[in-house]
C-alpha atoms as a PDB file:
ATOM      1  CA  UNK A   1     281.445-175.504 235.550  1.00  0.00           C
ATOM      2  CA  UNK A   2     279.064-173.222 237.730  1.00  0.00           C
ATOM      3  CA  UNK A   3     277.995-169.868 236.763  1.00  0.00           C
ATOM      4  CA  UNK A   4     279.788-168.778 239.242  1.00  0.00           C
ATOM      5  CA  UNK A   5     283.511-169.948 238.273  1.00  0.00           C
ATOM      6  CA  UNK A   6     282.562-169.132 234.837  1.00  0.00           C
ATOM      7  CA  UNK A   7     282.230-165.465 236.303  1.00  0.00           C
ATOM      8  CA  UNK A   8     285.207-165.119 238.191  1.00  0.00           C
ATOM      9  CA  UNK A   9     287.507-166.444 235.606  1.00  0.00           C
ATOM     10  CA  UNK A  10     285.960-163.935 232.930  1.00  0.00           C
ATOM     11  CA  UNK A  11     286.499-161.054 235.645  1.00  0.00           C
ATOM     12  CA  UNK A  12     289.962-162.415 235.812  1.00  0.00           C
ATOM     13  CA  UNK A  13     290.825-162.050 231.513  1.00  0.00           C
ATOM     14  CA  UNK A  14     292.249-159.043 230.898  1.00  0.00           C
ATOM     15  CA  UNK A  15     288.821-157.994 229.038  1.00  0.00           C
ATOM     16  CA  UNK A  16     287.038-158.897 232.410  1.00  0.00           C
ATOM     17  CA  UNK A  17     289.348-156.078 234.081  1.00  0.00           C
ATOM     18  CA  UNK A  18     288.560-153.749 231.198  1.00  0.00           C
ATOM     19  CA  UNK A  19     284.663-154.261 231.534  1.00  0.00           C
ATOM     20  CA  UNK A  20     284.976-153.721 235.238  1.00  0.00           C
ATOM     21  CA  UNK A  21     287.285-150.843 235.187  1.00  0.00           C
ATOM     22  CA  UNK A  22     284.831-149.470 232.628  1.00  0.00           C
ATOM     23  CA  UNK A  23     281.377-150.349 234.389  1.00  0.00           C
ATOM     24  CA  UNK A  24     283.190-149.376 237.958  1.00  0.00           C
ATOM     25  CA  UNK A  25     285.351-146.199 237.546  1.00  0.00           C
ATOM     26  CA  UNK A  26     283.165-144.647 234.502  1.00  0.00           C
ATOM     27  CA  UNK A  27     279.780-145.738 235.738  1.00  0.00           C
ATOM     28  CA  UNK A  28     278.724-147.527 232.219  1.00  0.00           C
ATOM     29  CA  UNK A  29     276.555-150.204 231.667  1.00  0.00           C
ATOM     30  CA  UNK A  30     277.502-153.665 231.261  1.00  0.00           C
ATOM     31  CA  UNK A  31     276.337-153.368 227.621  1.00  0.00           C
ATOM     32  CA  UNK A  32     277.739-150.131 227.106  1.00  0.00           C
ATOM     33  CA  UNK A  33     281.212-151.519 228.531  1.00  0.00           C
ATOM     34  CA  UNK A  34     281.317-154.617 226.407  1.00  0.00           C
ATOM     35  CA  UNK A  35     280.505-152.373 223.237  1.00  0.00           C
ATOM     36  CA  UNK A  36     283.827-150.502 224.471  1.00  0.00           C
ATOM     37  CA  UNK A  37     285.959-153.836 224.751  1.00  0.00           C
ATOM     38  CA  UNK A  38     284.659-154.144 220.968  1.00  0.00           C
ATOM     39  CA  UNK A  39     285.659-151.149 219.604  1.00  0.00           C
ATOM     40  CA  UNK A  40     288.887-151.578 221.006  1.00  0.00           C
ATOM     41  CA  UNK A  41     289.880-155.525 220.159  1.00  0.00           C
ATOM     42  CA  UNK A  42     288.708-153.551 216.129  1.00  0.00           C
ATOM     43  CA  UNK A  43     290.638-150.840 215.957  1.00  0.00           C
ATOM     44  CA  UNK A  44     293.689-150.470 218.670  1.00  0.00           C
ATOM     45  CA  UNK A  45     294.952-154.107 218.556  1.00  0.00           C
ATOM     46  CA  UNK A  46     297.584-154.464 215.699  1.00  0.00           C
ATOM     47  CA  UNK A  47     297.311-157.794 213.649  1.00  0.00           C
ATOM     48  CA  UNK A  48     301.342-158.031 214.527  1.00  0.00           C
ATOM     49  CA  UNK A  49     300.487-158.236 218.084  1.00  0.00           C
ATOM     50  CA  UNK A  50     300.116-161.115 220.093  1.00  0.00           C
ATOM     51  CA  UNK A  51     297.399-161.461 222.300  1.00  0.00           C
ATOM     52  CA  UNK A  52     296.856-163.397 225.615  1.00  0.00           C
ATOM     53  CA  UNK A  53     297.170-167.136 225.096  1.00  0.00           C
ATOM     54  CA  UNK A  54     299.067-166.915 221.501  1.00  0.00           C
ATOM     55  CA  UNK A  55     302.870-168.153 221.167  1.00  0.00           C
ATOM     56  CA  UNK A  56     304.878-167.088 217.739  1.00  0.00           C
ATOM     57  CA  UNK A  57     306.681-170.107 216.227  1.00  0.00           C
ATOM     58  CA  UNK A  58     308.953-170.746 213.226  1.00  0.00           C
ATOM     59  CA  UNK A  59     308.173-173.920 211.287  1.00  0.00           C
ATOM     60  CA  UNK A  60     309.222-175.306 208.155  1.00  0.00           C
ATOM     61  CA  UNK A  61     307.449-174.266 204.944  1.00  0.00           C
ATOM     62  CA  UNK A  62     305.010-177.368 204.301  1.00  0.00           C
ATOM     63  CA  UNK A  63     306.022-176.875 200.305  1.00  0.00           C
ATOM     64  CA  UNK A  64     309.660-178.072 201.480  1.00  0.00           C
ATOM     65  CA  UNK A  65     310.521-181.360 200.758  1.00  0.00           C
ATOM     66  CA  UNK A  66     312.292-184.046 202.973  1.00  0.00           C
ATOM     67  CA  UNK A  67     316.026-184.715 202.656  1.00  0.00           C
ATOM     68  CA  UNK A  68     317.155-180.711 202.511  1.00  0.00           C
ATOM     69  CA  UNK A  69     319.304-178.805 205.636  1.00  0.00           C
ATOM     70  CA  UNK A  70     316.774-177.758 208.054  1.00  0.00           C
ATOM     71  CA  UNK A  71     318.784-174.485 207.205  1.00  0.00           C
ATOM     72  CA  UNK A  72     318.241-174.223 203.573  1.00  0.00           C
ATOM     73  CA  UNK A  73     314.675-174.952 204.149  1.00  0.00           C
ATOM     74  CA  UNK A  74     312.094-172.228 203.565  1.00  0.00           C
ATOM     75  CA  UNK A  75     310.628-171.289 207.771  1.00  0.00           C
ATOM     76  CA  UNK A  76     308.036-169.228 208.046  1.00  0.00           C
ATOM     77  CA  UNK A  77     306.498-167.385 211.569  1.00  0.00           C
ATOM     78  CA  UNK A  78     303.150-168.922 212.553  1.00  0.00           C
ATOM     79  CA  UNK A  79     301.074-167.794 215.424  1.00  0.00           C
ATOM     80  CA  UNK A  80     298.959-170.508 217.091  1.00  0.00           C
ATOM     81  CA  UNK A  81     296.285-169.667 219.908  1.00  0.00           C
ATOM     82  CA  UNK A  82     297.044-172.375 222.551  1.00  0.00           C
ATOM     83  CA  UNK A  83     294.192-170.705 224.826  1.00  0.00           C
ATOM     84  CA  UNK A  84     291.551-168.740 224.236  1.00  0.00           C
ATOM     85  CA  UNK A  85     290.208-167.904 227.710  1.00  0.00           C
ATOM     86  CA  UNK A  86     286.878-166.869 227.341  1.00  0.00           C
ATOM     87  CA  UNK A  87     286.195-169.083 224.036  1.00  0.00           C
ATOM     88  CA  UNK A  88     286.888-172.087 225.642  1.00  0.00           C
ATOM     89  CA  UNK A  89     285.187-171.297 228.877  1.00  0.00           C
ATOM     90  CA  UNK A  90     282.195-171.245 227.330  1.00  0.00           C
ATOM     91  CA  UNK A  91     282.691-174.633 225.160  1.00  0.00           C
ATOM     92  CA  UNK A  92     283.861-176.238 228.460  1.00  0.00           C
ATOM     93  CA  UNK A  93     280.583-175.023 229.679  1.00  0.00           C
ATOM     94  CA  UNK A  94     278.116-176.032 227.181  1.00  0.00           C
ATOM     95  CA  UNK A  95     279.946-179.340 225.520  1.00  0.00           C
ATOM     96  CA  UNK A  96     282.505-180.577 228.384  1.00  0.00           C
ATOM     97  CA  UNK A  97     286.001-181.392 228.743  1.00  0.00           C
ATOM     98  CA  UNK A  98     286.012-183.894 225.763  1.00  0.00           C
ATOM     99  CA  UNK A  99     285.004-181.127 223.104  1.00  0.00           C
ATOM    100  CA  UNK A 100     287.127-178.557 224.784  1.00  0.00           C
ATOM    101  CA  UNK A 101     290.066-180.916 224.141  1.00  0.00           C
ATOM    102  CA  UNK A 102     288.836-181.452 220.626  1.00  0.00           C
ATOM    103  CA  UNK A 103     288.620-177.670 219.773  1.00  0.00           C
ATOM    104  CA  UNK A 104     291.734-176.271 221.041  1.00  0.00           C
ATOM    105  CA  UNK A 105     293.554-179.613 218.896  1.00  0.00           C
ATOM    106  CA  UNK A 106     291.887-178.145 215.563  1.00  0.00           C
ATOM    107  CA  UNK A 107     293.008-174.683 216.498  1.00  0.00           C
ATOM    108  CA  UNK A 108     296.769-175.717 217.353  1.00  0.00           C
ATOM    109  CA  UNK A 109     297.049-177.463 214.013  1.00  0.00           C
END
């Protein structure tokens, strides 16, 4: 992936439009701006929250045993990160398609 692409689709992530909103309107420095987006991701998003590229599913308890009622077995809410945009930009960019593929399977299960 050229630098290039690998720009415009960070620009594109809603940190991206943070960063630039913060470098463009406020007149901070990259550095400065990122630092910001920091701060922010620590203290002002809520762990109950989902974030871009995250889906909330129920599963069954993996302590359940086979044979009961799916409805008298024990579910509990999981969140999996099917895409994380700027993570896997940069393994795409530095290890290929093939890793890429293998990361985001070990993060889904």
């Amino acid at each position: 992936m050229t630098n290039r692409k690998y720009y415009r689709r960070q620009i594109k992530s809603s940190e991206g439009e943070f960063m630039y909103e913060l470098q463009n309107s406020y007149e901070l420095s990259p550095k400065v701006s990122e630092q910001i987006v920091v701060s922010a991701k620590q203290h002002l998003l809520r762990s109950h929250s989902l974030q871009e590229g995250q889906v909330e599913i129920t599963v069954v308890g993996v302590e359940e045993k086979s044979g009961k009622v799916i409805e008298k077995m024990e579910k509990k809410k999981v969140r999996l990160t099917l895409d994380d945009e700027l993570g896997d930009i940069e393994v795409l960019k530095e290890f290929g398609r093939r890793a890429l593929r293998q990361v985001r399977m070990q993060r889904i299960t």
